[in-house]
PDB file of N, CA and C in Angstrom:
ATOM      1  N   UNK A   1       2.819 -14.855   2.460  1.00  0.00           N
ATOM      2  CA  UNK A   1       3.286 -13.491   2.582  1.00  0.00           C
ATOM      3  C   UNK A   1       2.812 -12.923   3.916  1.00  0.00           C
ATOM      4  N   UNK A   2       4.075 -11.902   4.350  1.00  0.00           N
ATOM      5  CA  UNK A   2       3.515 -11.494   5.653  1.00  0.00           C
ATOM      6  C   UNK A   2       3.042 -10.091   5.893  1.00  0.00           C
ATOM      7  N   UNK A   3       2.632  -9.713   6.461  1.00  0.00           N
ATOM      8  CA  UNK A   3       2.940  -7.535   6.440  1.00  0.00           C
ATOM      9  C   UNK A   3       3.409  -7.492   7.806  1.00  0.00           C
ATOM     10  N   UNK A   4       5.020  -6.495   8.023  1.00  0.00           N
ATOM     11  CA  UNK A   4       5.343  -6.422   9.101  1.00  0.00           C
ATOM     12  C   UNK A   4       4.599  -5.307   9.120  1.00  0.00           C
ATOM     13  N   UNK A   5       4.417  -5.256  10.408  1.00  0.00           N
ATOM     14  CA  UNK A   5       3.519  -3.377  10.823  1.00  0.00           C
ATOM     15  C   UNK A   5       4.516  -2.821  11.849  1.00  0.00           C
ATOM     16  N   UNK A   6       4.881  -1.491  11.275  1.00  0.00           N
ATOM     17  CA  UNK A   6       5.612  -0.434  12.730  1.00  0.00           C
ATOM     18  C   UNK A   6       4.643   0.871  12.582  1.00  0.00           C
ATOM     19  N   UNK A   7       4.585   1.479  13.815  1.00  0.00           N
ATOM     20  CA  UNK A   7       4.067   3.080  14.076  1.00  0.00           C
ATOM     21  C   UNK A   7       5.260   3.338  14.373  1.00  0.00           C
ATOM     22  N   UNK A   8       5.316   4.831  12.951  1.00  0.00           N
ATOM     23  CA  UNK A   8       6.036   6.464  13.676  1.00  0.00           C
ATOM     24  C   UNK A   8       5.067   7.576  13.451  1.00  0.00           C
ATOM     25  N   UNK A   9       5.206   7.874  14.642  1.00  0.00           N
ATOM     26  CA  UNK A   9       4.697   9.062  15.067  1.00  0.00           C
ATOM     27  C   UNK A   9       3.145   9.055  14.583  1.00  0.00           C
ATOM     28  N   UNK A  10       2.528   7.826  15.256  1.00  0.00           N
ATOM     29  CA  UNK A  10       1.351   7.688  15.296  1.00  0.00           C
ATOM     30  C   UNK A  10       0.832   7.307  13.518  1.00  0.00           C
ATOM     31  N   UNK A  11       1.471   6.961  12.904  1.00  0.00           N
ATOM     32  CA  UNK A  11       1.146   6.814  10.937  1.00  0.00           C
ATOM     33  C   UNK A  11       1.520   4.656  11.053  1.00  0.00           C
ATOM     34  N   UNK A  12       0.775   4.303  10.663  1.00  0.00           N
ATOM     35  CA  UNK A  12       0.875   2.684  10.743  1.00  0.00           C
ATOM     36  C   UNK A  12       1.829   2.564   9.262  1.00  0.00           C
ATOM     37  N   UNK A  13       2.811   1.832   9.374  1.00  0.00           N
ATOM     38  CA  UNK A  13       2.886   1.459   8.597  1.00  0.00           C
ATOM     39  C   UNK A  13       3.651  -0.309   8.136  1.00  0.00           C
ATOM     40  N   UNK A  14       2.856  -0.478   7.164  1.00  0.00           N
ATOM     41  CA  UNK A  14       2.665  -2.069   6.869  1.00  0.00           C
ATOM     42  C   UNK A  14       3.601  -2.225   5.802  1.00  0.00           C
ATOM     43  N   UNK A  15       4.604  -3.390   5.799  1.00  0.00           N
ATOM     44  CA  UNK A  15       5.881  -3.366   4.480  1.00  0.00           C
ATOM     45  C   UNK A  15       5.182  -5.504   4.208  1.00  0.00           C
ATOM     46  N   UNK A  16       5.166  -5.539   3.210  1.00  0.00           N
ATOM     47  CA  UNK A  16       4.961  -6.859   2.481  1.00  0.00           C
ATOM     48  C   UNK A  16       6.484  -7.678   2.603  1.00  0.00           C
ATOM     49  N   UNK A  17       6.386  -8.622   2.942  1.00  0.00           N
ATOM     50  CA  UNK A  17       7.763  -9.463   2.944  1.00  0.00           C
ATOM     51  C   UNK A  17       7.875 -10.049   1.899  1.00  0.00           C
ATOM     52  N   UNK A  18       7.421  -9.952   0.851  1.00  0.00           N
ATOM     53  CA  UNK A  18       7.345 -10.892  -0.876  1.00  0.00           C
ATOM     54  C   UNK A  18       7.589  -9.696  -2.073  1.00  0.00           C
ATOM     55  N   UNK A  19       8.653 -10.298  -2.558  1.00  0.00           N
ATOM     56  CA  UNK A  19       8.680  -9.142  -3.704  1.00  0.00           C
ATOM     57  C   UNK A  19       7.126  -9.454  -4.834  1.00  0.00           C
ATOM     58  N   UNK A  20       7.012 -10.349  -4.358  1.00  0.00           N
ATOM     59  CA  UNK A  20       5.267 -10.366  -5.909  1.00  0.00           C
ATOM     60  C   UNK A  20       4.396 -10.154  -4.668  1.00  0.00           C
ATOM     61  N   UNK A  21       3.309  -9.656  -5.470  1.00  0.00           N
ATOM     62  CA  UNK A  21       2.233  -9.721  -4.907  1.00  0.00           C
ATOM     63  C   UNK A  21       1.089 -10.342  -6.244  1.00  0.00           C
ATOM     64  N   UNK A  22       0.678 -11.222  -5.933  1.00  0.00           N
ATOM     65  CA  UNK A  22       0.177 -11.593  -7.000  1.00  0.00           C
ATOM     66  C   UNK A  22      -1.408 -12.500  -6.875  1.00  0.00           C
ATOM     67  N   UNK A  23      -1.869 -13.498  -7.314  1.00  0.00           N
ATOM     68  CA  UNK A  23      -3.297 -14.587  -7.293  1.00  0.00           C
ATOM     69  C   UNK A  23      -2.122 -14.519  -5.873  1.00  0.00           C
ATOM     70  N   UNK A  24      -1.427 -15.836  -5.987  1.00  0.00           N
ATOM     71  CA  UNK A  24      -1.092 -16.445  -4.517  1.00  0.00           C
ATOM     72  C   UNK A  24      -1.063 -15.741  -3.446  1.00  0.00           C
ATOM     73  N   UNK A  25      -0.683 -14.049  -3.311  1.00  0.00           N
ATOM     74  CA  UNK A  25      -0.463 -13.913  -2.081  1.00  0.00           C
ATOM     75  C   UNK A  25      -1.510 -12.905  -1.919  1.00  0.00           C
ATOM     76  N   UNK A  26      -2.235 -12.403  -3.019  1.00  0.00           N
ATOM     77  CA  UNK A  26      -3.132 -11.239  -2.696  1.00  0.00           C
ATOM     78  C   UNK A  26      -4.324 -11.488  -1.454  1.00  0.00           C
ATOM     79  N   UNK A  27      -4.744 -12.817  -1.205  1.00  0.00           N
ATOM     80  CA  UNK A  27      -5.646 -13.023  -0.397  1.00  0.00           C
ATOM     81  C   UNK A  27      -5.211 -12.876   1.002  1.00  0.00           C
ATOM     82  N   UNK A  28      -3.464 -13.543   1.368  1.00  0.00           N
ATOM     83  CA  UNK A  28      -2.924 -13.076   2.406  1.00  0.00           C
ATOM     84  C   UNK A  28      -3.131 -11.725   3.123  1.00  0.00           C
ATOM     85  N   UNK A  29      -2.394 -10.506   1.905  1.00  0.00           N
ATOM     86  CA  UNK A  29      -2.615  -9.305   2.160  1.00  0.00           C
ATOM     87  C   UNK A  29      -3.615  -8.883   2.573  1.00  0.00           C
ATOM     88  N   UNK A  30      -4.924  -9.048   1.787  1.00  0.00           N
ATOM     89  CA  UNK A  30      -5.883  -8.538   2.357  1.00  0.00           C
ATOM     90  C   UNK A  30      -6.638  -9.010   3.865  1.00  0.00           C
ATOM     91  N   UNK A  31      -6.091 -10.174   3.832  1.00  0.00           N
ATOM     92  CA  UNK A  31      -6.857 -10.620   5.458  1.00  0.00           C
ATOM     93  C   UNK A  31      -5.756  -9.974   6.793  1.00  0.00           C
ATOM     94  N   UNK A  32      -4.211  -9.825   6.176  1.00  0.00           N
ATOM     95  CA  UNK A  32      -3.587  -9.178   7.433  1.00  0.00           C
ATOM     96  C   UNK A  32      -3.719  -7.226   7.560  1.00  0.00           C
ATOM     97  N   UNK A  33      -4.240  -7.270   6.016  1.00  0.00           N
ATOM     98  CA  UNK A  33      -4.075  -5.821   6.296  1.00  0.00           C
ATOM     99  C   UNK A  33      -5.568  -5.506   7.383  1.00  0.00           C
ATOM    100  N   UNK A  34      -6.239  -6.175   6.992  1.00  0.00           N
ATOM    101  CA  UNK A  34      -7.727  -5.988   7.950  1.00  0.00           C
ATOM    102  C   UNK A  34      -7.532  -6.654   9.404  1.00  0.00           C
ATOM    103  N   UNK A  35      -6.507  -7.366   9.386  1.00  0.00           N
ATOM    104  CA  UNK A  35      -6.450  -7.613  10.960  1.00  0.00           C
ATOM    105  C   UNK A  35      -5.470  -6.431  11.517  1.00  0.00           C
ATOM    106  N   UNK A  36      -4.723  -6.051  10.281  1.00  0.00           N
ATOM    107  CA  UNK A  36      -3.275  -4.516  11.038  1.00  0.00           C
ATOM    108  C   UNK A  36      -4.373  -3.606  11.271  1.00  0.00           C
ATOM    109  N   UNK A  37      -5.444  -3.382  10.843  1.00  0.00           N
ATOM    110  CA  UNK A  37      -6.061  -1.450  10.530  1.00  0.00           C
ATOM    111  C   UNK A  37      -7.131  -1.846  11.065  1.00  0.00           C
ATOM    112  N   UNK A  38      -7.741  -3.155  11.890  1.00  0.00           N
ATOM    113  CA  UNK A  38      -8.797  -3.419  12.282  1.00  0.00           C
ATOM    114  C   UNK A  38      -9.350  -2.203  13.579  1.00  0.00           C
ATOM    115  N   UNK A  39      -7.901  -1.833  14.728  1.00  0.00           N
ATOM    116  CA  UNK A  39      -8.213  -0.788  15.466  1.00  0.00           C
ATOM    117  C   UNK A  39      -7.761   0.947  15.376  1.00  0.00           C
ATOM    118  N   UNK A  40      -7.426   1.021  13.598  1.00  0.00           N
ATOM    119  CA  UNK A  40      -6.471   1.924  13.794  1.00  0.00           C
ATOM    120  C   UNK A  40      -7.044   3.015  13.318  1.00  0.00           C
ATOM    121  N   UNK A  41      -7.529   4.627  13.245  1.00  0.00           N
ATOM    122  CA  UNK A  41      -8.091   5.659  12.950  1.00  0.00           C
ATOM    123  C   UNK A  41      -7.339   6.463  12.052  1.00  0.00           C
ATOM    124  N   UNK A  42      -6.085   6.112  12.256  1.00  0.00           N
ATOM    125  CA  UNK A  42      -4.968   7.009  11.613  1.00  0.00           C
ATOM    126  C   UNK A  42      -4.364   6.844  10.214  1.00  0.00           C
ATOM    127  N   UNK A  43      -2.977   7.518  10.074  1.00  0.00           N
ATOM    128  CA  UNK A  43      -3.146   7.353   8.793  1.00  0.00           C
ATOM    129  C   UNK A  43      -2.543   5.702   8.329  1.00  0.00           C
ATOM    130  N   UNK A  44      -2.326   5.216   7.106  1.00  0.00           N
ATOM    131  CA  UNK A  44      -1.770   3.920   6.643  1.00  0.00           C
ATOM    132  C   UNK A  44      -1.285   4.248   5.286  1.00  0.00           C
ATOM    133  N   UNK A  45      -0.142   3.296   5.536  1.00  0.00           N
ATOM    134  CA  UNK A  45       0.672   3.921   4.357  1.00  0.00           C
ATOM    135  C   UNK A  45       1.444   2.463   4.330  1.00  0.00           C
ATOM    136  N   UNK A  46       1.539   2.149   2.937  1.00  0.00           N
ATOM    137  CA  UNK A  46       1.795   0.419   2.450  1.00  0.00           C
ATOM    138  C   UNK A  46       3.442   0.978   1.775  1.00  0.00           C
ATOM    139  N   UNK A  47       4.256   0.559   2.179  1.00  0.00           N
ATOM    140  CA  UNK A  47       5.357   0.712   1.989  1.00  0.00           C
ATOM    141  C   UNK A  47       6.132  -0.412   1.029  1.00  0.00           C
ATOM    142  N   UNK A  48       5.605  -0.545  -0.453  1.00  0.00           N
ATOM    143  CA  UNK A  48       6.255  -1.323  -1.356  1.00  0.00           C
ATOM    144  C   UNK A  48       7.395  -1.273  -2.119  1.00  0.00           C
ATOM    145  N   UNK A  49       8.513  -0.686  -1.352  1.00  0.00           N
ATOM    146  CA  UNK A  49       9.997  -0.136  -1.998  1.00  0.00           C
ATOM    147  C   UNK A  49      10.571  -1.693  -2.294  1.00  0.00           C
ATOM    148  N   UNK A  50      10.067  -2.878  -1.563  1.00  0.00           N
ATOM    149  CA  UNK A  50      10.517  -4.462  -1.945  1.00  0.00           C
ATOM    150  C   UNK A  50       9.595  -5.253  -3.018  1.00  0.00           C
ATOM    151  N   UNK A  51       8.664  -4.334  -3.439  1.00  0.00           N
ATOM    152  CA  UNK A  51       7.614  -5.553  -4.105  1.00  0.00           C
ATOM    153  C   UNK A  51       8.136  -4.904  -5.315  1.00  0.00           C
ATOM    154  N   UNK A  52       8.629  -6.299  -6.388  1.00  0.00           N
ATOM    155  CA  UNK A  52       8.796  -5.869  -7.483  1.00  0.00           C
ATOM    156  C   UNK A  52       7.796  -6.178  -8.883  1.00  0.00           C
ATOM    157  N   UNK A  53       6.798  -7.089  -8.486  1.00  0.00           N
ATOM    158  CA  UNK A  53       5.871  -7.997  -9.494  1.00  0.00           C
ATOM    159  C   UNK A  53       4.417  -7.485  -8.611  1.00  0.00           C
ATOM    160  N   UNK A  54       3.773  -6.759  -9.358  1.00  0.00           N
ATOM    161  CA  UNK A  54       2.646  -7.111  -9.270  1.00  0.00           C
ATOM    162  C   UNK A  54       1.432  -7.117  -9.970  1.00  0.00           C
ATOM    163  N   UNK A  55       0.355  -8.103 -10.000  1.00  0.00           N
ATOM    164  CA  UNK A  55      -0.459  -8.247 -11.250  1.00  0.00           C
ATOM    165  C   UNK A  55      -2.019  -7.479 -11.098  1.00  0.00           C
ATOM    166  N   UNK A  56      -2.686  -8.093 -11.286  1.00  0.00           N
ATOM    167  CA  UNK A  56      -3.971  -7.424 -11.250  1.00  0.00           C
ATOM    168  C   UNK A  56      -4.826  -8.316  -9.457  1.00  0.00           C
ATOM    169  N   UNK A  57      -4.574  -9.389  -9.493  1.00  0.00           N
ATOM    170  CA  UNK A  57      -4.703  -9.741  -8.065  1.00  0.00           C
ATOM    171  C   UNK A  57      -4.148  -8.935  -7.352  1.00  0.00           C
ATOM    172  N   UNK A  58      -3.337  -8.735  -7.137  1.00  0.00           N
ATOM    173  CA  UNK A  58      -2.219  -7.345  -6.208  1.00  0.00           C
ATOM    174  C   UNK A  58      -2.627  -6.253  -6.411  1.00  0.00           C
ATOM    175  N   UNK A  59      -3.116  -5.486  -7.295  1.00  0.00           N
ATOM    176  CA  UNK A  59      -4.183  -4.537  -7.250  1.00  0.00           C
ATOM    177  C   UNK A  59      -5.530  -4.314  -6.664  1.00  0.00           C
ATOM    178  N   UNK A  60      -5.961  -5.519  -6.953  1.00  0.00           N
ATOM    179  CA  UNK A  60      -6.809  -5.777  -6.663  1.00  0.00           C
ATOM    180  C   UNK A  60      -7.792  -5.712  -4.797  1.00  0.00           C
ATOM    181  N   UNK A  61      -5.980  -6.207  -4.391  1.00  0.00           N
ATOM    182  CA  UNK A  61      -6.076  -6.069  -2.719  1.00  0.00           C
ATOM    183  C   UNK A  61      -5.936  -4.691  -2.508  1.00  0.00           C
ATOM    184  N   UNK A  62      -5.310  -4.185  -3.206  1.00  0.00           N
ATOM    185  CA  UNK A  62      -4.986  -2.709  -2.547  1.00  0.00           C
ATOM    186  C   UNK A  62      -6.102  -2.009  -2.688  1.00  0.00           C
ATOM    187  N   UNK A  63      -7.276  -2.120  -3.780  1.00  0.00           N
ATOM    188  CA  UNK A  63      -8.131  -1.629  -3.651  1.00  0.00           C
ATOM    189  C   UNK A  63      -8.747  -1.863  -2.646  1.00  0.00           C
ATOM    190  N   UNK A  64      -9.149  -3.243  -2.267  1.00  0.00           N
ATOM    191  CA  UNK A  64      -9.692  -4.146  -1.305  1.00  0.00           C
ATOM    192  C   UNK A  64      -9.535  -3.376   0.023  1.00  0.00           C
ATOM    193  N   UNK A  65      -8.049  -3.282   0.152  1.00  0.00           N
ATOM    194  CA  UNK A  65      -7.698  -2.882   1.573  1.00  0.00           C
ATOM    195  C   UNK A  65      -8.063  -0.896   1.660  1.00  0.00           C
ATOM    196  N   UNK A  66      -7.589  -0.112   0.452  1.00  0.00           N
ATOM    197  CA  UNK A  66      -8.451   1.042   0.823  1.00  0.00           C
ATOM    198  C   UNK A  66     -10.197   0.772   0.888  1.00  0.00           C
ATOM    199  N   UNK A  67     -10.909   0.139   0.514  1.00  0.00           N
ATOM    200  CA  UNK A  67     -12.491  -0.096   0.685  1.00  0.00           C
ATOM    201  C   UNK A  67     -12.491  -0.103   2.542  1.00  0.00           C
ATOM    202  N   UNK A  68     -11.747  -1.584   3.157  1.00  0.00           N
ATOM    203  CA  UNK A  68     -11.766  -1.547   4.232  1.00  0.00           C
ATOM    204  C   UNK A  68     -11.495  -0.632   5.183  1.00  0.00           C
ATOM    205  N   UNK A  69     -10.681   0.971   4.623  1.00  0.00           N
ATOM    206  CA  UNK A  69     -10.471   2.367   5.517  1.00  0.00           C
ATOM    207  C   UNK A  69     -11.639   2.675   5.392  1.00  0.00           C
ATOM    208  N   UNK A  70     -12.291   2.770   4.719  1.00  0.00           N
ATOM    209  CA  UNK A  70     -14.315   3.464   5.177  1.00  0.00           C
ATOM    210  C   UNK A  70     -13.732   4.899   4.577  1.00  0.00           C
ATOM    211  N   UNK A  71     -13.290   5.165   3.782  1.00  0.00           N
ATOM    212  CA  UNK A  71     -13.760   6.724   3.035  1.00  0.00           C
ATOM    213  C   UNK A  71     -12.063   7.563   3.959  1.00  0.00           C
ATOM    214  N   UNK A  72     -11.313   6.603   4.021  1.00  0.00           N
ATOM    215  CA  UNK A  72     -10.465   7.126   4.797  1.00  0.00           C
ATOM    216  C   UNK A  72      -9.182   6.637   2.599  1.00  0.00           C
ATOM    217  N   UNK A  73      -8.131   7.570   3.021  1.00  0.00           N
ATOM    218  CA  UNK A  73      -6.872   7.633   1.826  1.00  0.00           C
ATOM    219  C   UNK A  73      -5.627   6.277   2.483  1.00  0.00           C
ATOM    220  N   UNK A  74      -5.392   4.998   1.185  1.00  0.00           N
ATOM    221  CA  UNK A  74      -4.555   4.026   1.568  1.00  0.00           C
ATOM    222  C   UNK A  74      -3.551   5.230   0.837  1.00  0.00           C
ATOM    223  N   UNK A  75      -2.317   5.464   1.473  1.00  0.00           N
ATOM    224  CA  UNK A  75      -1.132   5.829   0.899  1.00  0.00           C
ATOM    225  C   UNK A  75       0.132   4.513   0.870  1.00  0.00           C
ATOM    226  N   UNK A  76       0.636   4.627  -0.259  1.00  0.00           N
ATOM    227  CA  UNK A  76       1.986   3.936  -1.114  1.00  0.00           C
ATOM    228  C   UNK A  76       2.854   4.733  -1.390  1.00  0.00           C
ATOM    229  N   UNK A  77       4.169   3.905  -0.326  1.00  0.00           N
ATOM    230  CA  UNK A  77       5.458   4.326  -0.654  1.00  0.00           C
ATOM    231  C   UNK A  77       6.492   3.458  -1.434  1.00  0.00           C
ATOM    232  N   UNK A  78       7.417   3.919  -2.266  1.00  0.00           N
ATOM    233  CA  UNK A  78       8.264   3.038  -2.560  1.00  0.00           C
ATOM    234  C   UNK A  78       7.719   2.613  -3.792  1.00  0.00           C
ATOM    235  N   UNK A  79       6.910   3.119  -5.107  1.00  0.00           N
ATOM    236  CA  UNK A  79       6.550   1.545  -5.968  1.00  0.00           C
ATOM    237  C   UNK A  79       7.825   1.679  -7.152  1.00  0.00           C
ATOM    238  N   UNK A  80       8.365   0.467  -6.864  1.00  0.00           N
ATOM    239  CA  UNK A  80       9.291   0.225  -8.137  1.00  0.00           C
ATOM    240  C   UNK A  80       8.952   0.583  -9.193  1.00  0.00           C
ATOM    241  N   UNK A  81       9.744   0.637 -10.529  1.00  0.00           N
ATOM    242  CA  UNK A  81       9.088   1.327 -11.464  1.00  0.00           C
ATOM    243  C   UNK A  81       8.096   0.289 -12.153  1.00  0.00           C
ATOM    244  N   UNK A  82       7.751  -1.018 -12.103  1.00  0.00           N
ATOM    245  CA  UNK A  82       7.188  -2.287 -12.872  1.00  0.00           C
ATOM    246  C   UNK A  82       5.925  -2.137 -12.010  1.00  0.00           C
ATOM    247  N   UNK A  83       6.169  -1.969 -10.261  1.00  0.00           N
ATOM    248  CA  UNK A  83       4.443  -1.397  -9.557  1.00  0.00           C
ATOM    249  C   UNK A  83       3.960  -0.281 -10.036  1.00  0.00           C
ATOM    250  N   UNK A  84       4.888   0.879 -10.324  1.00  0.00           N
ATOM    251  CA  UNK A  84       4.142   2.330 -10.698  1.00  0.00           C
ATOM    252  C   UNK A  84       3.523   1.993 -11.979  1.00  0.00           C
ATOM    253  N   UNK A  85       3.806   1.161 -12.605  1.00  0.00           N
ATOM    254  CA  UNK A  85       3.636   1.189 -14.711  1.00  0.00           C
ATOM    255  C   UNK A  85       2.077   0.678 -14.159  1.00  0.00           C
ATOM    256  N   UNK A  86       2.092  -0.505 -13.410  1.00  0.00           N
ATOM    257  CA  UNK A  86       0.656  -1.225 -13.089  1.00  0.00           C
ATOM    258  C   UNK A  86      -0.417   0.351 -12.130  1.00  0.00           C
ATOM    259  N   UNK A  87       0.377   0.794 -11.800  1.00  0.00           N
ATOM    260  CA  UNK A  87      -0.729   1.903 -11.247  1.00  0.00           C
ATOM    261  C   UNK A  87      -1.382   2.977 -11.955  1.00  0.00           C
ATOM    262  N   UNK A  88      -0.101   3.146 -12.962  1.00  0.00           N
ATOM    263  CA  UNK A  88      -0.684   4.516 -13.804  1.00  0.00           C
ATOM    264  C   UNK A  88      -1.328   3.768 -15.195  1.00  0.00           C
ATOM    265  N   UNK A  89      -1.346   2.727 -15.571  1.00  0.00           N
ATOM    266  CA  UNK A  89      -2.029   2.005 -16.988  1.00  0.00           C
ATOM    267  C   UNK A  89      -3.326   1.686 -16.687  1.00  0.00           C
ATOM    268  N   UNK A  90      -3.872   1.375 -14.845  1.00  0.00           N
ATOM    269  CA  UNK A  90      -4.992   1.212 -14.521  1.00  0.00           C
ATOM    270  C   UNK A  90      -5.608   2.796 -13.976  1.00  0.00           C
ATOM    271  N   UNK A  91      -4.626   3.410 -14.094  1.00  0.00           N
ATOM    272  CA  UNK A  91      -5.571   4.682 -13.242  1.00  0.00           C
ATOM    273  C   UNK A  91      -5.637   5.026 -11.928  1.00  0.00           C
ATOM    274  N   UNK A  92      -4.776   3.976 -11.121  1.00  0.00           N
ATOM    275  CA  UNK A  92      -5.424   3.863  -9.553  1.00  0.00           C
ATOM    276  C   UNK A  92      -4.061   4.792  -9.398  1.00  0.00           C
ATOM    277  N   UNK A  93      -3.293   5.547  -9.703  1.00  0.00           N
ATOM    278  CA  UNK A  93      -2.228   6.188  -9.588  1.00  0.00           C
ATOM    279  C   UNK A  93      -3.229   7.605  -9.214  1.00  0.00           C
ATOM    280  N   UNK A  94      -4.517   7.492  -9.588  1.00  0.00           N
ATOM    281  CA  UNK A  94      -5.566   8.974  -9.153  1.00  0.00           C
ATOM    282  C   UNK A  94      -6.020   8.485  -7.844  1.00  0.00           C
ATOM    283  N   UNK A  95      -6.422   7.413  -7.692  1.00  0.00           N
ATOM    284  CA  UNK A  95      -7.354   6.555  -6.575  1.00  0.00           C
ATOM    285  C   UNK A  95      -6.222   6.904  -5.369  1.00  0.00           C
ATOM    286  N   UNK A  96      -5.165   6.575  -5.216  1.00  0.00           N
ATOM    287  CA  UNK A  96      -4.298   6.304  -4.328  1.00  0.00           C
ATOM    288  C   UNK A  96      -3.040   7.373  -3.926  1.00  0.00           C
ATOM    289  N   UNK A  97      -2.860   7.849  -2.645  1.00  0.00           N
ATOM    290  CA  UNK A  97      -2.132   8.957  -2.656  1.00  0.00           C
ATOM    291  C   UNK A  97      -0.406   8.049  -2.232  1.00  0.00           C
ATOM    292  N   UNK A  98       0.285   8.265  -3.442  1.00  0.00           N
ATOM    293  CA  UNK A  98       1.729   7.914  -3.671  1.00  0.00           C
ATOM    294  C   UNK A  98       2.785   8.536  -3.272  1.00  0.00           C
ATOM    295  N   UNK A  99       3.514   8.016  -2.753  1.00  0.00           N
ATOM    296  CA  UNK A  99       4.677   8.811  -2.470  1.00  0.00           C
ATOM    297  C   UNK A  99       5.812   8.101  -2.841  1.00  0.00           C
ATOM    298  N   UNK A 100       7.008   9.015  -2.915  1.00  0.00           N
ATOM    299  CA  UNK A 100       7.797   8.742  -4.005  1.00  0.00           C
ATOM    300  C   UNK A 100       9.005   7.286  -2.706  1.00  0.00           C
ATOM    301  N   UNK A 101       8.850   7.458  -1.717  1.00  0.00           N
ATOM    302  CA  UNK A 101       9.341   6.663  -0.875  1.00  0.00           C
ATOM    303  C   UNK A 101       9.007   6.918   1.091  1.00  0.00           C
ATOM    304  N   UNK A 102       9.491   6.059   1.628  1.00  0.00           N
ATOM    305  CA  UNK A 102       8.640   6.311   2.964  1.00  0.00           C
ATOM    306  C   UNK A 102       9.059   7.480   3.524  1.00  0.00           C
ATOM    307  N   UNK A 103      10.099   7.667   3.691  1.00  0.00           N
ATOM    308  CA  UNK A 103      10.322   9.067   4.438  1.00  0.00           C
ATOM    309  C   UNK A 103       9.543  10.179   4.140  1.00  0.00           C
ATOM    310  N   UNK A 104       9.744  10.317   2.828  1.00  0.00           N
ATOM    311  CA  UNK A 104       8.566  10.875   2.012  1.00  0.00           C
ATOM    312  C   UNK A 104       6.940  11.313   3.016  1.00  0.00           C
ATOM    313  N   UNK A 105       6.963   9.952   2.714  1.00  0.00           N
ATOM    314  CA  UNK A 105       5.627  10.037   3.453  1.00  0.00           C
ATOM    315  C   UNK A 105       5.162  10.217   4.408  1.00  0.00           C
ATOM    316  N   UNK A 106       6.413   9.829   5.438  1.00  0.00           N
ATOM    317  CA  UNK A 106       6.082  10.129   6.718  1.00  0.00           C
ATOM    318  C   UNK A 106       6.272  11.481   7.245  1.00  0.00           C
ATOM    319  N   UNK A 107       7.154  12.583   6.667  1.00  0.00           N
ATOM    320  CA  UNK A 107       7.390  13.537   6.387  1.00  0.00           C
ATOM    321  C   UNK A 107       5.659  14.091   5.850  1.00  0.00           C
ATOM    322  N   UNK A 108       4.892  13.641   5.025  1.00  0.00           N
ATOM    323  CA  UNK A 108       3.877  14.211   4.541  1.00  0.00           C
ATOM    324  C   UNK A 108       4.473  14.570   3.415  1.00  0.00           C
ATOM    325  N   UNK A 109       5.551  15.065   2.134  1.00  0.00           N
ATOM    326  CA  UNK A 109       6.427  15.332   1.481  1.00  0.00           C
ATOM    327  C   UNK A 109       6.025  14.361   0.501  1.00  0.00           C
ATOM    328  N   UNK A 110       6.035  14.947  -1.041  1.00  0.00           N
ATOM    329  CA  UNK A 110       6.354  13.840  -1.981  1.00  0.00           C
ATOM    330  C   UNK A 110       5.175  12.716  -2.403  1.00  0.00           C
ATOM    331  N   UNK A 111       4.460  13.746  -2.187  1.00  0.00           N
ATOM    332  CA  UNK A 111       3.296  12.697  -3.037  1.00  0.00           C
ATOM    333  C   UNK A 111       2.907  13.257  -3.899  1.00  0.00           C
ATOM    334  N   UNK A 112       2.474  12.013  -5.165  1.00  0.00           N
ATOM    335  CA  UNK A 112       2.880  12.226  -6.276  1.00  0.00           C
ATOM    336  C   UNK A 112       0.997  12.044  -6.961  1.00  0.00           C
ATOM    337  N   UNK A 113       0.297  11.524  -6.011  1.00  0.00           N
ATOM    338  CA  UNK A 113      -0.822  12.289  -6.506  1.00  0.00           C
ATOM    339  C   UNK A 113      -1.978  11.986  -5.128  1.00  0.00           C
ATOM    340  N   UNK A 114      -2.951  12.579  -5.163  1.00  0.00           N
ATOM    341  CA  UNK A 114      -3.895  13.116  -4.312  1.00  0.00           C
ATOM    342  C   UNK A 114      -5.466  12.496  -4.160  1.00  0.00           C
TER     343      UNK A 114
END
């Protein structure tokens, strides 16, 4: 699995090329997301409008990868409804500021929690 990375208007944002995120690819994620945000201060926002599977490994990174912001907010755009069910049954739907899709977010607009 890959993460493409684009900046608008100074906001990084990283899209997963694998609809799962799962054991197999969660270790990927977390080593590119720490090489994408290794120089970056600003905001990050994981844009999963393509990931349709994900398990508790795939959670797992996302926690992983907000730890690696240092007290800084990972924002998620896009979660299908099978990613949102895994966010709000674990709770991290409080942990993580969501938005309902990227524009959304990049806008600042549409987040769905804080």
């Amino acid at each position: 699995m890959n993460l493409s990375k684009d900046t608008t208007n100074g906001v990084l944002v990283l899209t997963p090329d694998s609809e799962r995120i799962d054991a197999a690819s969660a270790i990927y994620l977390k080593d590119q997301f720490r090489d994408a945000t290794a120089q970056v201060d600003g905001r990050v926002i994981i844009d999963l409008a393509g990931v349709n599977f994900m398990d508790s490994s795939g959670l797992g990174a996302m926690v992983s990868a907000l730890k690696l912001l240092k007290g800084r907010k990972l924002e998620l755009s896009g979660l299908t409804p099978v990613v949102e069910k895994v966010f709000k049954l674990t709770r991290m739907d409080q942990v993580f500021i969501i938005h309902s899709d990227l524009n959304s977010a990049l806008s600042g607009t549409g987040a769905d929690a804080a």
